[in-house]
Protein backbone atom coordinates (compact mmCIF):
# COMPACT_ATOMS: atom_id res chain seq x y z
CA UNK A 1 178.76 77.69 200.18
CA UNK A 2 180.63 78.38 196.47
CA UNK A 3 178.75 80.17 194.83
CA UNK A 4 176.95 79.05 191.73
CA UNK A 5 178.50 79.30 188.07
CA UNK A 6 177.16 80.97 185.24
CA UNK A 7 177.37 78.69 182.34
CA UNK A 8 179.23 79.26 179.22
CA UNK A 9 177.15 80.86 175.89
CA UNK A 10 177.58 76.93 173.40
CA UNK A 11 177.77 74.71 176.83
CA UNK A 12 174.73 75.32 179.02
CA UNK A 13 174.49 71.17 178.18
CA UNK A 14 176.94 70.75 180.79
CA UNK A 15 175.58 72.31 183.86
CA UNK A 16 171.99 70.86 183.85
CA UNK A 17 171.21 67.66 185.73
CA UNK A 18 169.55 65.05 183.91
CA UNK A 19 167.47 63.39 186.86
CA UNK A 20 166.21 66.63 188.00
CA UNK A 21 164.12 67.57 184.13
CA UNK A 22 163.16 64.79 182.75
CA UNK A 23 161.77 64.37 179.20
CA UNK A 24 158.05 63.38 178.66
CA UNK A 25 157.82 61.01 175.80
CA UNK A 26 153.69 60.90 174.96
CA UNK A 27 152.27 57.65 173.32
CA UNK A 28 152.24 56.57 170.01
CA UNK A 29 149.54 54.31 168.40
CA UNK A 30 150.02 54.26 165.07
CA UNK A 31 147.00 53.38 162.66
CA UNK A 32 145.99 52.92 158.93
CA UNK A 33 143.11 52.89 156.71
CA UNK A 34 140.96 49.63 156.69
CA UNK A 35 141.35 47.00 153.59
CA UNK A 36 138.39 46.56 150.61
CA UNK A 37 137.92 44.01 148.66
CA UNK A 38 135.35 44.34 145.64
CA UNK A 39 134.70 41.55 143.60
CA UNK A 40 132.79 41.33 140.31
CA UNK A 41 131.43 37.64 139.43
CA UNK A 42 129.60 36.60 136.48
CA UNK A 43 128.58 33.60 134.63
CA UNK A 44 130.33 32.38 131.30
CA UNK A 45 127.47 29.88 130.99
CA UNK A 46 125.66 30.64 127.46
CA UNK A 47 122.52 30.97 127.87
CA UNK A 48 119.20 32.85 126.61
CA UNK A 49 118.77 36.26 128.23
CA UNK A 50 115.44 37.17 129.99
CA UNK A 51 116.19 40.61 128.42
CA UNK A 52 116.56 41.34 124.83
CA UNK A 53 117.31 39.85 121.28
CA UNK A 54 116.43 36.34 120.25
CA UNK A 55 114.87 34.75 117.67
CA UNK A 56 113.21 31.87 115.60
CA UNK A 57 110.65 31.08 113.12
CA UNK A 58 108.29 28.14 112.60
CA UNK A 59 104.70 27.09 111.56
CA UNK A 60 101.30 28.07 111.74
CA UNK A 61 97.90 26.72 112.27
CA UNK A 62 94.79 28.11 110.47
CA UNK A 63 91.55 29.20 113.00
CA UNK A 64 89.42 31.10 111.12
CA UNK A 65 90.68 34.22 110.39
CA UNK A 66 93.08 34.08 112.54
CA UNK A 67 96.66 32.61 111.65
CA UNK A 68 98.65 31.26 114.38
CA UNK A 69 102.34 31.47 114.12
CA UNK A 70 104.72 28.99 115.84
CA UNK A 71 108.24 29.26 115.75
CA UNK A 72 111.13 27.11 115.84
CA UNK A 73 115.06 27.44 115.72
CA UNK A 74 116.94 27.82 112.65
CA UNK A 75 118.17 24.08 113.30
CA UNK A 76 115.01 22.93 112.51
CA UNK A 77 114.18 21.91 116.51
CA UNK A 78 110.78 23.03 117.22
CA UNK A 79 110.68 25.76 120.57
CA UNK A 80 114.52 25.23 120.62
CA UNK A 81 116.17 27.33 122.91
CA UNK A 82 119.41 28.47 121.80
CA UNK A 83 122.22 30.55 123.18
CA UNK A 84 123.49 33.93 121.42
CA UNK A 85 125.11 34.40 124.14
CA UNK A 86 125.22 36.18 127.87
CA UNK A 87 129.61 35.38 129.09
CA UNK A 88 130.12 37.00 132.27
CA UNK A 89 133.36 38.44 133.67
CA UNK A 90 134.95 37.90 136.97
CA UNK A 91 137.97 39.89 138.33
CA UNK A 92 138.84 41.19 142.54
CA UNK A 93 140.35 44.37 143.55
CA UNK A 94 141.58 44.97 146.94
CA UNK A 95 143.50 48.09 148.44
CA UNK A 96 146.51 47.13 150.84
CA UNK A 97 146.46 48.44 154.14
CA UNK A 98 149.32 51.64 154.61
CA UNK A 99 150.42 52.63 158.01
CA UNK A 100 151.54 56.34 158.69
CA UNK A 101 155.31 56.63 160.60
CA UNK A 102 155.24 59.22 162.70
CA UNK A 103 157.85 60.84 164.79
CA UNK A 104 156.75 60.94 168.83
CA UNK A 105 156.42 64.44 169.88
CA UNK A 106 158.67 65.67 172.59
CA UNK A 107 157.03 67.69 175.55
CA UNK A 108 159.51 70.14 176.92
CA UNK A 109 156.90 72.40 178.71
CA UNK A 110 158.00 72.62 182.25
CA UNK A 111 159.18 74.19 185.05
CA UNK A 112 162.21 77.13 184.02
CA UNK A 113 165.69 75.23 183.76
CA UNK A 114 168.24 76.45 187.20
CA UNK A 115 171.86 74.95 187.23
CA UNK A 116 172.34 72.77 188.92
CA UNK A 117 175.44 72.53 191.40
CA UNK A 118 179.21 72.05 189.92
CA UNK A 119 180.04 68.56 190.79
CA UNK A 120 183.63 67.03 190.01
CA UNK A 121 182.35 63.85 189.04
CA UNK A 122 182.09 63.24 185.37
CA UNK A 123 179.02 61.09 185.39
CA UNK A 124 177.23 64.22 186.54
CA UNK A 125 177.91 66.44 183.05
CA UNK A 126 175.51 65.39 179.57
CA UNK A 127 177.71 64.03 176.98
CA UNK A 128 176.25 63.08 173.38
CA UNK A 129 176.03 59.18 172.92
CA UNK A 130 179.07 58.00 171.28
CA UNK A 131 180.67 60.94 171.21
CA UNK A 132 183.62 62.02 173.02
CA UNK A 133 183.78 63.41 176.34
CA UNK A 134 183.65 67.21 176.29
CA UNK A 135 186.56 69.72 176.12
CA UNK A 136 187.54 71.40 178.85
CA UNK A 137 186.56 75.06 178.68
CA UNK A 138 188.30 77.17 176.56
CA UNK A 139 189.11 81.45 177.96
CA UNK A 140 187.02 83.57 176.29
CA UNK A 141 189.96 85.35 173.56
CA UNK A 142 190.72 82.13 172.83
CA UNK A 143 186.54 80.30 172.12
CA UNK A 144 186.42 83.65 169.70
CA UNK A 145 189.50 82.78 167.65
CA UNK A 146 188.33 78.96 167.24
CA UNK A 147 184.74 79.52 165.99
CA UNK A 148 184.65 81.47 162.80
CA UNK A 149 183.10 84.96 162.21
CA UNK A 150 179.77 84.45 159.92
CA UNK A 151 179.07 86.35 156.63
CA UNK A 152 175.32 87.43 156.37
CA UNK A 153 174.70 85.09 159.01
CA UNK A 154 176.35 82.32 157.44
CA UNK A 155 179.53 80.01 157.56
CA UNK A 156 182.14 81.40 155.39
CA UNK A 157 181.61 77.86 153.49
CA UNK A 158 178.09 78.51 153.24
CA UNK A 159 178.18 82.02 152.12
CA UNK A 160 180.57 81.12 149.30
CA UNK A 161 178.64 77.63 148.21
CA UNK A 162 175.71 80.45 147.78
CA UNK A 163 177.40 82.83 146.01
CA UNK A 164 178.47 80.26 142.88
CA UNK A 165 174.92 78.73 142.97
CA UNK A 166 173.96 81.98 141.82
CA UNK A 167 176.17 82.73 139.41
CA UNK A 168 175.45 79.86 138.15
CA UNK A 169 171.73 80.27 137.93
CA UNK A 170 172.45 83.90 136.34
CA UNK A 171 174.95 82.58 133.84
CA UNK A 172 172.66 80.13 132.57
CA UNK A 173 169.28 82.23 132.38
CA UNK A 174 171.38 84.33 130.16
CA UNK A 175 172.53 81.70 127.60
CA UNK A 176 168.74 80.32 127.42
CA UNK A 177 167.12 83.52 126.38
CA UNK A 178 169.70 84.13 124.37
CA UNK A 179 169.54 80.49 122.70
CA UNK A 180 165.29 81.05 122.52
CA UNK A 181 165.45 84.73 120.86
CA UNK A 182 167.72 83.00 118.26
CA UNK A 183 165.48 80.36 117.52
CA UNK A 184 162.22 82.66 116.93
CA UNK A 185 163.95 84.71 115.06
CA UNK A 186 164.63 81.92 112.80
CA UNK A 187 161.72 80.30 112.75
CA UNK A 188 159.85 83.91 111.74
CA UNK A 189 162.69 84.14 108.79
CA UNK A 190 161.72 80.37 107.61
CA UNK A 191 157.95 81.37 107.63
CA UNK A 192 157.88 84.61 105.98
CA UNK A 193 160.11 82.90 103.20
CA UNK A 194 157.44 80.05 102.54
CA UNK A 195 154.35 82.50 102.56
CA UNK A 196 155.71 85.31 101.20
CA UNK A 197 154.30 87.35 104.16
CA UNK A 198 155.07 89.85 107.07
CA UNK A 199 155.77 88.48 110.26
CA UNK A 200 151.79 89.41 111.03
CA UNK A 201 149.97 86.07 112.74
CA UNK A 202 147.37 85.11 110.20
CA UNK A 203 143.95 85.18 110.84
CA UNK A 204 141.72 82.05 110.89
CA UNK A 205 137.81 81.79 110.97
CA UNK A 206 136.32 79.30 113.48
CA UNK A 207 135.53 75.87 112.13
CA UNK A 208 131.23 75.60 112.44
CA UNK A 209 130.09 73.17 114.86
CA UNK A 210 127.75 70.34 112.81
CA UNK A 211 123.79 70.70 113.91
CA UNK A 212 123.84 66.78 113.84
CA UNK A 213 123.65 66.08 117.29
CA UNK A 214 124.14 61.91 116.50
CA UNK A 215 127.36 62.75 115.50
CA UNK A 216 128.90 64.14 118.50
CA UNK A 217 128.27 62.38 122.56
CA UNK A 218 125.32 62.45 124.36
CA UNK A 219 126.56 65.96 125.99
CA UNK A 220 124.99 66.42 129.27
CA UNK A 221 124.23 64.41 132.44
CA UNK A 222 120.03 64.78 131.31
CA UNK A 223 120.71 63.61 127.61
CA UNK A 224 119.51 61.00 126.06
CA UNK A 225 121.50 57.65 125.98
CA UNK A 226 122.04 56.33 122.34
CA UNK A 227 120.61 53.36 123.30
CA UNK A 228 117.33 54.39 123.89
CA UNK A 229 117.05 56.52 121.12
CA UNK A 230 113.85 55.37 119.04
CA UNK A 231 114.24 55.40 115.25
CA UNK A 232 111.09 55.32 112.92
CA UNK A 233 110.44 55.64 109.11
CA UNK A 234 107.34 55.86 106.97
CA UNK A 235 107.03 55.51 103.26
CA UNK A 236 104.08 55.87 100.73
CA UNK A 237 104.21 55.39 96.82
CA UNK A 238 103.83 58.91 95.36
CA UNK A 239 103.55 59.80 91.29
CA UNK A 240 105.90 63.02 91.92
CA UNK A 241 108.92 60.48 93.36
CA UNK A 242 110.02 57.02 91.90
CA UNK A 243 110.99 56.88 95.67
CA UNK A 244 110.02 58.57 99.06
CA UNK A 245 110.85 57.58 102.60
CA UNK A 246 111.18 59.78 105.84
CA UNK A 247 112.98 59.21 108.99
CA UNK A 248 112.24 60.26 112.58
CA UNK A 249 114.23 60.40 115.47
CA UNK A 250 114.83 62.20 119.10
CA UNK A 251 118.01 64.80 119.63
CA UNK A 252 120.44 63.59 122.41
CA UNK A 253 120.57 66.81 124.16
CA UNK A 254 117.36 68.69 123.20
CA UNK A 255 115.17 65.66 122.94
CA UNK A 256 113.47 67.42 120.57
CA UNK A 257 112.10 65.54 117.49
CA UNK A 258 114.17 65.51 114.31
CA UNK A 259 113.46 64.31 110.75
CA UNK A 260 115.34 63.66 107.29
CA UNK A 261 113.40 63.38 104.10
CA UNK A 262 114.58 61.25 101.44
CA UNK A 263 114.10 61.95 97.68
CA UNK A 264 114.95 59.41 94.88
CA UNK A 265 117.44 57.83 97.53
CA UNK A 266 118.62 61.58 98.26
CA UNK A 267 118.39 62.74 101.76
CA UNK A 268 117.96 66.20 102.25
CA UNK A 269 119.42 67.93 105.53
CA UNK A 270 118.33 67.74 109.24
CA UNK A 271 115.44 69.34 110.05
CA UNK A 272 113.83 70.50 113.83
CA UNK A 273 110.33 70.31 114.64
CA UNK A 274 109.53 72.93 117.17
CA UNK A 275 106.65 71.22 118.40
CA UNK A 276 103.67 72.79 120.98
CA UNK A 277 103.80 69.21 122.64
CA UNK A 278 107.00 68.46 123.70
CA UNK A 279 107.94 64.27 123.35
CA UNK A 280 108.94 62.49 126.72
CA UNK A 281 112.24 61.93 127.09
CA UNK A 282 113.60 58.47 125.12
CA UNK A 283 109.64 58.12 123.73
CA UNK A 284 109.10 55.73 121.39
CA UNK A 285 108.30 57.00 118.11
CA UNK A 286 106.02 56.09 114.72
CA UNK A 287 105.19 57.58 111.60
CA UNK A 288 103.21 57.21 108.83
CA UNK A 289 103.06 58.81 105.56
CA UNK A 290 100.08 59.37 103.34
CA UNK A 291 99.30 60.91 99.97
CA UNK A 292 97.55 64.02 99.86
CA UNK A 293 93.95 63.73 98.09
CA UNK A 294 93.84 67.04 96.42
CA UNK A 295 97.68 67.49 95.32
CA UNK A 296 100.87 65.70 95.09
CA UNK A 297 102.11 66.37 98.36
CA UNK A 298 102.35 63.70 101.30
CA UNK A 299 101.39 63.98 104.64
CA UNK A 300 103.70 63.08 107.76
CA UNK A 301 101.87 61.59 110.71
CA UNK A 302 104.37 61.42 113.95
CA UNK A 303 103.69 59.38 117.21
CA UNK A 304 105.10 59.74 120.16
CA UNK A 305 104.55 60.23 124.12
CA UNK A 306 103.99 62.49 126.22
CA UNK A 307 102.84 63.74 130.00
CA UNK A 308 99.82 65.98 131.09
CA UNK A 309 100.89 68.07 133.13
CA UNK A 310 98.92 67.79 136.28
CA UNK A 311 98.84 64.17 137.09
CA UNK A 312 102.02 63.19 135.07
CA UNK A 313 100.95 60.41 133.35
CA UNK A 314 101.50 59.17 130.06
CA UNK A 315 99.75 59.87 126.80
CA UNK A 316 99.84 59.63 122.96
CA UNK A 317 100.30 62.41 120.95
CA UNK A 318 100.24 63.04 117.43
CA UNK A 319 102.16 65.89 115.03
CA UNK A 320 100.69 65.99 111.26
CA UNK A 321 103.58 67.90 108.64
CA UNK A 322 102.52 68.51 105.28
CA UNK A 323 105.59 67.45 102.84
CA UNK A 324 106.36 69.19 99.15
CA UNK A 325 108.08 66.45 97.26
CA UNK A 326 111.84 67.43 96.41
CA UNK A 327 111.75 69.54 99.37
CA UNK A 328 113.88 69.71 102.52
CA UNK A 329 111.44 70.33 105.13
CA UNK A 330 107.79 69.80 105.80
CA UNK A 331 105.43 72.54 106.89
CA UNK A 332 104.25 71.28 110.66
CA UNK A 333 100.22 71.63 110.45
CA UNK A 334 98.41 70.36 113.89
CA UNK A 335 99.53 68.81 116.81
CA UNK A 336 97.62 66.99 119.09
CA UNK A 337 96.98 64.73 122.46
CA UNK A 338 95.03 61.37 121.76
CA UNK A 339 92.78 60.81 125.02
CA UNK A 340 91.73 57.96 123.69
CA UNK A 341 95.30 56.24 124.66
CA UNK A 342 93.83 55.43 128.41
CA UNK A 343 96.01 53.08 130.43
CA UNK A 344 98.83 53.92 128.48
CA UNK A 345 101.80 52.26 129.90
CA UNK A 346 105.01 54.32 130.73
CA UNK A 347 107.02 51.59 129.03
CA UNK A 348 104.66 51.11 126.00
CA UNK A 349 106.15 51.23 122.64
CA UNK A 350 104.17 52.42 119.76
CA UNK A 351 103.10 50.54 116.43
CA UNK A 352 101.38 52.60 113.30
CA UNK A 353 100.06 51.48 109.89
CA UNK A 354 98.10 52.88 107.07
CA UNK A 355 95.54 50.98 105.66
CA UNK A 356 94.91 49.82 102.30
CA UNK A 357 92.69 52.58 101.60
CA UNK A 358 95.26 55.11 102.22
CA UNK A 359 93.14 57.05 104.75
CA UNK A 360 92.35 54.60 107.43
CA UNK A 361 95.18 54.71 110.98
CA UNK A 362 95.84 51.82 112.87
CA UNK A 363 97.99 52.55 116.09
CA UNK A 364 99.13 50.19 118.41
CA UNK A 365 100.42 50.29 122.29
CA UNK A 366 100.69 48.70 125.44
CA UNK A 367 98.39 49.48 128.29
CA UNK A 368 99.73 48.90 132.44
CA UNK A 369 98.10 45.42 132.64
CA UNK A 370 100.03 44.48 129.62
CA UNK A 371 97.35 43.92 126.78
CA UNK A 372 97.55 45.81 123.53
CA UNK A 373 95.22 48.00 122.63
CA UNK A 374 94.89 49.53 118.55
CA UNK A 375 93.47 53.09 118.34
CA UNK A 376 91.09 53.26 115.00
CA UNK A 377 91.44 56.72 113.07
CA UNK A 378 91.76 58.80 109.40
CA UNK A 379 94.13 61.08 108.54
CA UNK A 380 91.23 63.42 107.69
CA UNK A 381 90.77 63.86 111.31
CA UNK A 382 93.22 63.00 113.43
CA UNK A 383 90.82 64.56 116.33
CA UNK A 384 88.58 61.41 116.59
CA UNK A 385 89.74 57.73 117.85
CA UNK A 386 88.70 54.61 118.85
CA UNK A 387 90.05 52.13 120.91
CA UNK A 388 89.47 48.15 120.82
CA UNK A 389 91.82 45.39 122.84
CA UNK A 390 93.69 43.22 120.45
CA UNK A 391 95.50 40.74 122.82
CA UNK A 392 96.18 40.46 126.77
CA UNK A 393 98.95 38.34 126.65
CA UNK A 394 101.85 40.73 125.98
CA UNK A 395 104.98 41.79 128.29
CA UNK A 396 104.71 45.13 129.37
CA UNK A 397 107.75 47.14 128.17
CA UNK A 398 108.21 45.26 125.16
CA UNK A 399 108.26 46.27 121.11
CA UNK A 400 106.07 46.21 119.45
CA UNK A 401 105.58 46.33 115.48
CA UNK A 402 102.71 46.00 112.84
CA UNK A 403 102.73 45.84 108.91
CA UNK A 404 99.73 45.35 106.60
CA UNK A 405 99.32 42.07 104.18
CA UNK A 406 98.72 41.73 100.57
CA UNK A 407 94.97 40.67 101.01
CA UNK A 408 92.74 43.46 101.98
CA UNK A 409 92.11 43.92 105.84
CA UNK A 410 95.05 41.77 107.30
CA UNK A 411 97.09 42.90 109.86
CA UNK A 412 100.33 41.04 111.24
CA UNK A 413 101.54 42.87 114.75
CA UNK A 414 104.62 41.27 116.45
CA UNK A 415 104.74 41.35 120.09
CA UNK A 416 105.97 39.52 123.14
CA UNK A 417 104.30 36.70 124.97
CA UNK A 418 103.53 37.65 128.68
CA UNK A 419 103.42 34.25 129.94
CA UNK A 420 105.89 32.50 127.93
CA UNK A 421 108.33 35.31 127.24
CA UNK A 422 108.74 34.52 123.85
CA UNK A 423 107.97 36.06 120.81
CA UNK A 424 104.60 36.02 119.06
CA UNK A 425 103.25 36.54 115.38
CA UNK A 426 99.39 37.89 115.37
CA UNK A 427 98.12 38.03 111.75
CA UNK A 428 94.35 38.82 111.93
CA UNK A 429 91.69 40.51 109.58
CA UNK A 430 90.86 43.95 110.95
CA UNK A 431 87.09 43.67 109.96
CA UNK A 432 86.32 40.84 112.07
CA UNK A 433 88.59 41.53 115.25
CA UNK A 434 91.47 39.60 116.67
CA UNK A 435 90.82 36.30 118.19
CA UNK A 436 92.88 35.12 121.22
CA UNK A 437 96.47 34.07 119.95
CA UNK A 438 98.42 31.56 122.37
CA UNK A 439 100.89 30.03 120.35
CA UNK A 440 104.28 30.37 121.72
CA UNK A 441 106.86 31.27 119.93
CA UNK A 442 110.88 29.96 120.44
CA UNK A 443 113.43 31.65 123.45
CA UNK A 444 114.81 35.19 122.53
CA UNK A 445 115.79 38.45 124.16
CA UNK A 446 112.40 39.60 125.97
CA UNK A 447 113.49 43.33 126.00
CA UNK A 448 114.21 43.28 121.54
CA UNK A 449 114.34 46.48 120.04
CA UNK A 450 112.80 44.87 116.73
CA UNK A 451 111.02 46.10 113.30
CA UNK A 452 107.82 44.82 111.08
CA UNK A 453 107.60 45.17 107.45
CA UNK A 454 105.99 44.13 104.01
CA UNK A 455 107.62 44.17 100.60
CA UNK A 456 104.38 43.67 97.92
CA UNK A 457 106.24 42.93 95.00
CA UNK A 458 107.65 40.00 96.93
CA UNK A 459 104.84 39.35 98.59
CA UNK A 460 107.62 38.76 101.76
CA UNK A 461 107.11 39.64 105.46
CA UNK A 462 110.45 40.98 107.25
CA UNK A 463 111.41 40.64 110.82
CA UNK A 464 114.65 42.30 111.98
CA UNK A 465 116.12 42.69 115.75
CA UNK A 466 119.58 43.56 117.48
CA UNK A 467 121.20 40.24 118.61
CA UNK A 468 122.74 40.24 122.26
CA UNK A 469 125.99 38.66 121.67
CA UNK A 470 127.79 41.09 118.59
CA UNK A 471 125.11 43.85 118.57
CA UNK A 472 124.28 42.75 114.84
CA UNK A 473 121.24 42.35 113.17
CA UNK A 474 119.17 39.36 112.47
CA UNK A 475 116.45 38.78 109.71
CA UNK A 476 113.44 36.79 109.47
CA UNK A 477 111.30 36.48 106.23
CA UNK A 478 108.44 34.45 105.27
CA UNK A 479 106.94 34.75 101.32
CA UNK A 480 103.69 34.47 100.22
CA UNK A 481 101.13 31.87 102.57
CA UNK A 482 103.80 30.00 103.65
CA UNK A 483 103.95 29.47 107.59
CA UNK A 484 107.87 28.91 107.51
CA UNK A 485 109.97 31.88 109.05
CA UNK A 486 113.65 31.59 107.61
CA UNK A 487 116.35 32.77 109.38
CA UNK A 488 119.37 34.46 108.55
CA UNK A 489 122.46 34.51 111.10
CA UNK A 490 124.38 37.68 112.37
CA UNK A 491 125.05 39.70 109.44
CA UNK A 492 128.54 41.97 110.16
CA UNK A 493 128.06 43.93 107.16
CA UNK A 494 125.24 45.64 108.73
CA UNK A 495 127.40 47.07 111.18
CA UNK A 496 126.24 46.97 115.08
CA UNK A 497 123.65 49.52 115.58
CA UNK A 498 123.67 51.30 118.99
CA UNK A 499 120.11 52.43 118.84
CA UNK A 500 116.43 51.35 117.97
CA UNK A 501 115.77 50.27 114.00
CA UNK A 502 113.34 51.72 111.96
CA UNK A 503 112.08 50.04 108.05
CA UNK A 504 110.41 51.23 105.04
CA UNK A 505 109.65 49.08 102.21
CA UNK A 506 107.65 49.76 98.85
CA UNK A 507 107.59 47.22 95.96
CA UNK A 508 110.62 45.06 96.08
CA UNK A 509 112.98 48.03 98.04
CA UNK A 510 113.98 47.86 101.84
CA UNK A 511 115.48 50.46 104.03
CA UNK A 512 116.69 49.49 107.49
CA UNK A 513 117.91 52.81 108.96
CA UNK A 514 119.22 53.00 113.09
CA UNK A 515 122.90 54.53 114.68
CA UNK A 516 126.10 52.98 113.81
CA UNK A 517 129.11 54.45 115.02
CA UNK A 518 127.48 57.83 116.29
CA UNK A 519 125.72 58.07 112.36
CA UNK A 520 122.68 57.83 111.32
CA UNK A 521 122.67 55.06 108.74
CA UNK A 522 120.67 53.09 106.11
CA UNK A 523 121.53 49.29 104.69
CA UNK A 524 119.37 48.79 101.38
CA UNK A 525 117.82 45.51 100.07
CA UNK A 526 116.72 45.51 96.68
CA UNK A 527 115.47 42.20 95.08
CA UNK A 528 117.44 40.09 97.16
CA UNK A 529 120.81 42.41 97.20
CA UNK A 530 121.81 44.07 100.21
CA UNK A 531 123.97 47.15 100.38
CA UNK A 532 125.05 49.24 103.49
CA UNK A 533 125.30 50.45 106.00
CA UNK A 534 126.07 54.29 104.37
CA UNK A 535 125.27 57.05 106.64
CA UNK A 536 121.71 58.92 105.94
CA UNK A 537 123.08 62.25 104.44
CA UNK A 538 123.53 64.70 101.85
C-alpha cells in the first residue's frame, strides 16, 4: 500500500475528494414587509356644516311681549340655506413592498477533513471554475523564492500603498491648521480694529422671555388649544374715564385667568389672577363691569366653570375685582361657587348682563337636557341666586350670548335651535318671563363661536360670528324696532381670528377683541367706521 501524502502548506485543495464532503446549502425563503394603502376622501360638495358658523337675518312677529325673530338669507330668500363652504380633499398613499437579498449560509460543520488517496486521474483534483488547471508542484527553495516575503504582515504593494496614504493624511492635517490659525488670527485683527477692543469675547445679557403667553405656542401636550380659548369683555360708562373696557381671557399653558384693562383706548399690561377657584380647562368665560356706589371705582364680575371636587361635575363660579380707574390691575375681592347653577352642562357656554339699574345680574347657561336657564342676582351680593328656565329648545354645546335693549326690562339672548339647528333671536321683557320662542331661524354653523351686543346711541343690535370657509368675521345689525337683520359678507380686514370673540359697546363705540395671528387684538367701530384689527397692548 503507498503510503499516504502529506499535502502541500497553499494546496491542501488538491488532495480532498469532492464526493466524499459535501457542502450543505440550507434554504432560502426570502420575504418582505406587507403593502398599505391609506386613503383620505372628502367631499368638494358646498354645503352648510352641521358644525359651526352660519348666518342670516329676517323678520319678526309680535306676541305679547315676546318678539319673535325669523331670519332669512342675505339674498332676500326666506330660510335660505346657503353654502360658506365645507371642500373636502382626497389624496392615497401606499408603501411599495421591499424584499431583503440575502446571501445563503454555508454549513461546513462536519466530520474532520482526511486526504483522500493520490489518484493519477485529473478529474479527481478541485480546480477553480474557469480557471486553469493547477501547476504542478513546485520544491520547496523554489515555492519560497516565487511568493514574496510580507512587510508587517503585508504585500510589499500593500505596505507601500499604506505608507503614502499616510503621508498624505499627515501632510494635509498640517496645511489645514495651519490655513485655520491664519484665518482667526485675522478675523481677531479685523474685530479689534472695528471696536476698538481687546481680543476679550464681549459679554451679552439674556434677552427676557415676554409674560404674554398668546404670543408664543400652546407649549405643552396639556395646554390649551387656541381655538378653544374663550375671550370676554365688559364695559360700563364711568365719570373718571371718557372710555373703559376690560378683557378676559384663559393662559395656554397655566390656564389660569388673565385680564387687560383699557383706559381712554389705552391698555395697560397683562395681569394674573391667582384665583382660590381654579377655572376648568378651555371654560367659557363672562364678565361684567359695574360702577361702584360709594366711589369712582368699577367693579369686575368674572364667570367661568369649574369642578367640585368629589363628584367632578360642573359648576359656575364667580371672581369679583375691584378696579381704580387709570390703573393697571384690579384688587381681586371674593371668589365664589354659584350652587344655584344645577344641571350645568359640561359643554354650556356662559351669557352675563347688567341690568338697567346697574345693580341687577342676569347670567345665562345651558343645562344637560339642553334648556337655558338665567341665574337672577346683585352685585351687592353675589352670595344669593335664583334660577328660572328661559327656553328648552336649545342645542346643548352651543353659544350663547345676551345684551340688554333700550326700553327698560328687555332682554335679547341668542342661542341655537335644538330641533331645527338653526339660529334663534329671543327678545323678551324680564319682568314678565320668557314665553316659548319657536321661530326658526335660516341654516348656519351649529357649533358658532358668536357675540351679542347693544350700541344706545344707535339704538343698533350687533351680531358677529367666525365664518367656516376663510375664518373671517360676519356682522349682523338691526336699528331701532325694525325686525330686518342686515347682513354684511366676510370682512378680510378683520383678520381671521383663531379663537372665541368677545364685544363691548357704549354709546356709538364698538370693540370686537379675539386672537389673530397668536395676538390678542381689537377692530373698532365708531359711528359707522371700522378700524383694526391692532393688537390689545401698551
Amino acid at each position: 500500500m503507498d503510503a499516504t501524502q502529506v499535502p502541500t502548506p497553499g494546496h491542501m485543495c488538491e488532495y480532498y475528494s469532492r464526493e466524499k464532503y459535501s457542502v450543505d446549502y440550507p434554504s432560502f425563503s426570502p420575504g418582505g414587509p406587507s403593502t398599505t394603502d391609506g386613503k383620505q376622501w372628502g367631499s368638494t360638495d358646498q354645503q352648510w356644516e352641521s358644525s359651526r358658523q352660519q348666518w342670516v337675518a329676517g323678520q319678526a312677529y309680535p306676541e305679547g311681549d315676546t318678539q319673535v325673530v325669523d331670519f332669512a338669507a342675505p339674498n332676500g330668500q326666506t330660510w335660505e340655506n346657503y353654502a360658506i363652504g365645507d371642500v373636502g380633499q382626497g389624496g392615497h398613499v401606499s408603501d411599495s413592498s421591499g424584499q431583503f437579498i440575502t446571501s445563503p449560509n454555508f454549513n461546513n460543520e462536519g466530520p474532520p477533513l482526511t486526504p483522500a488517496p493520490q489518484t493519477p486521474y485529473p478529474h479527481n483534483q478541485m480546480t477553480a471554475v474557469g480557471r486553469p488547471s493547477p501547476l504542478p508542484l513546485l520544491p520547496p527553495e523554489e515555492e519560497k523564492q516565487a511568493h514574496p516575503v510580507p512587510y508587517c504582515g503585508l504585500m510589499r504593494r500593500d505596505f507601500w500603498i499604506l505608507i503614502a496614504i499616510v503621508t498624505l493624511l499627515l501632510i494635509g492635517a498640517i496645511i489645514g491648521g495651519i490655513l485655520g490659525a491664519v484665518t482667526i488670527n485675522r478675523n481677531e485683527a479685523a474685530a479689534a480694529a472695528v471696536t476698538g477692543t481687546s481680543h476679550d469675547l464681549p459679554t451679552t445679557t439674556p434677552t427676557p422671555v415676554p409674560t404674554a403667553t398668546f404670543r408664543g405656542p400652546t407649549g405643552t401636550e396639556s395646554g390649551l388649544p387656541r381655538e378653544d380659548r374663550s375671550i370676554a369683555a365688559s364695559t360700563v360708562e364711568n365719570k373718571s374715564t371718557e372710555s373703559n373696557y376690560q378683557v378676559v381671557y384663559q393662559d395656554l399653558t397655566t390656564l389660569d385667568l388673565r385680564y387687560r384693562l383699557v383706559w381712554n383706548d389705552r391698555p395697560a399690561d397683562e395681569q394674573n389672577l391667582t384665583l382660590r377657584i381654579k377655572p376648568d380647562k378651555g371654560t367659557p368665560l363672562a364678565v361684567v363691569a359695574a360702577n361702584s356706589t360709594v366711589s369712582d371705582n368699577i367693579f369686575l364680575l368674572i364667570f367661568y366653570t369649574t369642578c367640585t371636587d368629589l363628584s367632578n361635575a360642573p359648576l359656575l363660579a364667580v371672581a369679583c375685582l375691584d378696579c381704580i380707574p387709570g390703573a393697571p390691575n384690579c384688587n381681586e375681592v371674593s371668589n365664589n361657587p354659584i350652587p344655584e347653577s344645577h344641571d350645568l352642562a359640561h359643554t354650556s357656554s356662559i351669557a352675563a348682563v347688567l341690568m338697567e339699574d346697574g345693580r341687577s345680574l342676569r347670567v345665562y347657561y345651558q343645562a344637560e337636557s339642553g334648556s337655558i336657564w338665567v341665574l337672577h342676582g346683585n352685585i351687592a351680593d353675589v352670595h344669593k341666586w335664583t334660577t328660572s328656565r328661559l327656553s328648552e329648545s336649545a342645542m346643548v354645546g352651543t353659544s350663547i350670548a345676551a345684551s340688554i335693549q333700550r326700553s327698560p326690562g328687555k332682554l335679547q339672548v341668542i342661542f341655537v335651535c335644538g330641533e331645527m339647528k338653526l339660529l334663534r333671536s329671543l327678545e323678551y321683557d324680564d319682568v314678565s318671563g320668557a314665553n316659548g320662542d319657536e321661530t326658526p331661524g335660516s341654516a348656519w354653523s351649529t357649533d358658532a363661536k358668536f357675540v351679542a351686543s347693544y350700541r344706545r346711541a344707535t339704538d343698533t343690535n350687533h351680531i358677529h360670528y367666525v365664518s367656516p370657509t376663510q375664518r373671517r368675521l360676519v356682522q349682523y345689525s338691526r336699528t331701532g324696532n325694525s325686525s330686518e337683520w342686515t347682513a354684511e359678507a366676510e370682512l378680510s380686514q378683520w383678520g381671521a381670528p383663531q379663537s372665541g370673540l368677545a364685544a363691548a359697546a357704549w354709546d356709538d363705540q364698538l370693540r370686537l377683541i379675539y386672537e389673530d395671528e397668536e395676538k390678542i387684538v381689537e377692530s373698532t367701530l365708531s359711528g359707522s367706521d371700522w378700524a383694526g384689527p391692532l393688537e390689545l397692548a401698551p
